[in-house]
Protein backbone atom coordinates (compact mmCIF):
# COMPACT_ATOMS: atom_id res chain seq x y z
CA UNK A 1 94.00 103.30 97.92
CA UNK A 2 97.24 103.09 99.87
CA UNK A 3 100.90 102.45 97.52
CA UNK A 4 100.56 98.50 99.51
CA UNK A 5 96.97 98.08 97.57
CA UNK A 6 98.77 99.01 94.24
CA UNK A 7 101.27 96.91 94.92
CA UNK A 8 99.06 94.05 95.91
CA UNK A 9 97.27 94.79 92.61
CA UNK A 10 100.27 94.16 90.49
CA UNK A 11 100.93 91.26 91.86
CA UNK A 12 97.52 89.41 91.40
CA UNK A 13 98.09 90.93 87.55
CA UNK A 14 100.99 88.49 87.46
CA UNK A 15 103.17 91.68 87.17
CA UNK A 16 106.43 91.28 89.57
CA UNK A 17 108.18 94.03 88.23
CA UNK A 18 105.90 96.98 88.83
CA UNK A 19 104.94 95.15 92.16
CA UNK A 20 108.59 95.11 93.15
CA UNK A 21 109.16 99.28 91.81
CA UNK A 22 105.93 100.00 93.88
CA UNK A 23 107.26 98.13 97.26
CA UNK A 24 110.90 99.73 96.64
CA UNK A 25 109.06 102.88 96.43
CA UNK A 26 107.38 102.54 99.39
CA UNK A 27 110.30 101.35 101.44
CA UNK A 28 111.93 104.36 100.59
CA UNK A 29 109.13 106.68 101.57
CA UNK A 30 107.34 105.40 104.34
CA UNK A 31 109.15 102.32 105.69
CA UNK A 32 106.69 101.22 107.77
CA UNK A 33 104.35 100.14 105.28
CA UNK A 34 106.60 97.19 104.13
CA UNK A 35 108.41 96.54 107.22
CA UNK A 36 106.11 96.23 110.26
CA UNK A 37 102.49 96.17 108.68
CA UNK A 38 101.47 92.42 108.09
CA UNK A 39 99.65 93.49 105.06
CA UNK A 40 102.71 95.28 103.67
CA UNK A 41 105.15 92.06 104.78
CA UNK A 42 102.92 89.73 103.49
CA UNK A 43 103.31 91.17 100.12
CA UNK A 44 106.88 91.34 99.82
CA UNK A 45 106.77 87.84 101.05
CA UNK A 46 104.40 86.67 97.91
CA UNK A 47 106.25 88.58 95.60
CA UNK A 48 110.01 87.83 96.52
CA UNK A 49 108.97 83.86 96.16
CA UNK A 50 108.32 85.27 92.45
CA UNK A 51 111.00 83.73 90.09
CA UNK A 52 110.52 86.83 88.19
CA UNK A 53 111.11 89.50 90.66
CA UNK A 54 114.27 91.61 91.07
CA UNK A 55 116.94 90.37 92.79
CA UNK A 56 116.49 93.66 95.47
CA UNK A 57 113.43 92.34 96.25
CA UNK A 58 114.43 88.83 97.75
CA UNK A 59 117.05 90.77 99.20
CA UNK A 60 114.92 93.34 101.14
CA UNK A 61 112.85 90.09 102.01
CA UNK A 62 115.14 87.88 103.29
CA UNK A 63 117.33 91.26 105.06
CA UNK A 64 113.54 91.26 106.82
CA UNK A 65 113.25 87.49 107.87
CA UNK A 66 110.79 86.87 105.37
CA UNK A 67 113.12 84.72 103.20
C-alpha cells in the first residue's frame, strides 16, 4: 500500500482531514507522488473540491493547476 492508497482511502471514508495530513505528508517526502503521478493529482483534485478540507490543500491544488 503506497501513502496515495491511504490517502485515497480517507477520502472514500468521507474523511478530508486525514486525507489532506496524508497528501501534505507525502508532498513533503516524496513530491512526486502528488505532483506528477495522475493517481496522486487526481486525489488532491477530489479532495481540494472538499468543502471540508484545509485551506493548504486547495492551495497546493490550485498552486498545481488543479484548481
Amino acid at each position: 500500500m503506497t501513502v496515495i492508497d491511504a490517502a485515497r482511502g480517507f477520502l472514500r471514508a468521507g474523511d478530508p482531514a486525514n486525507t489532506a495530513r496524508v497528501l501534505l505528508n507525502a508532498e513533503r517526502l516524496a513530491p512526486y507522488e502528488v505532483r506528477r503521478r495522475p493517481v496522486g493529482r487526481d486525489v488532491l483534485a477530489e479532495v481540494a473540491r472538499d468543502p471540508k478540507a484545509p485551506a493548504v490543500i486547495a492551495e497546493l491544488a490550485l498552486s498545481l493547476g488543479l484548481g
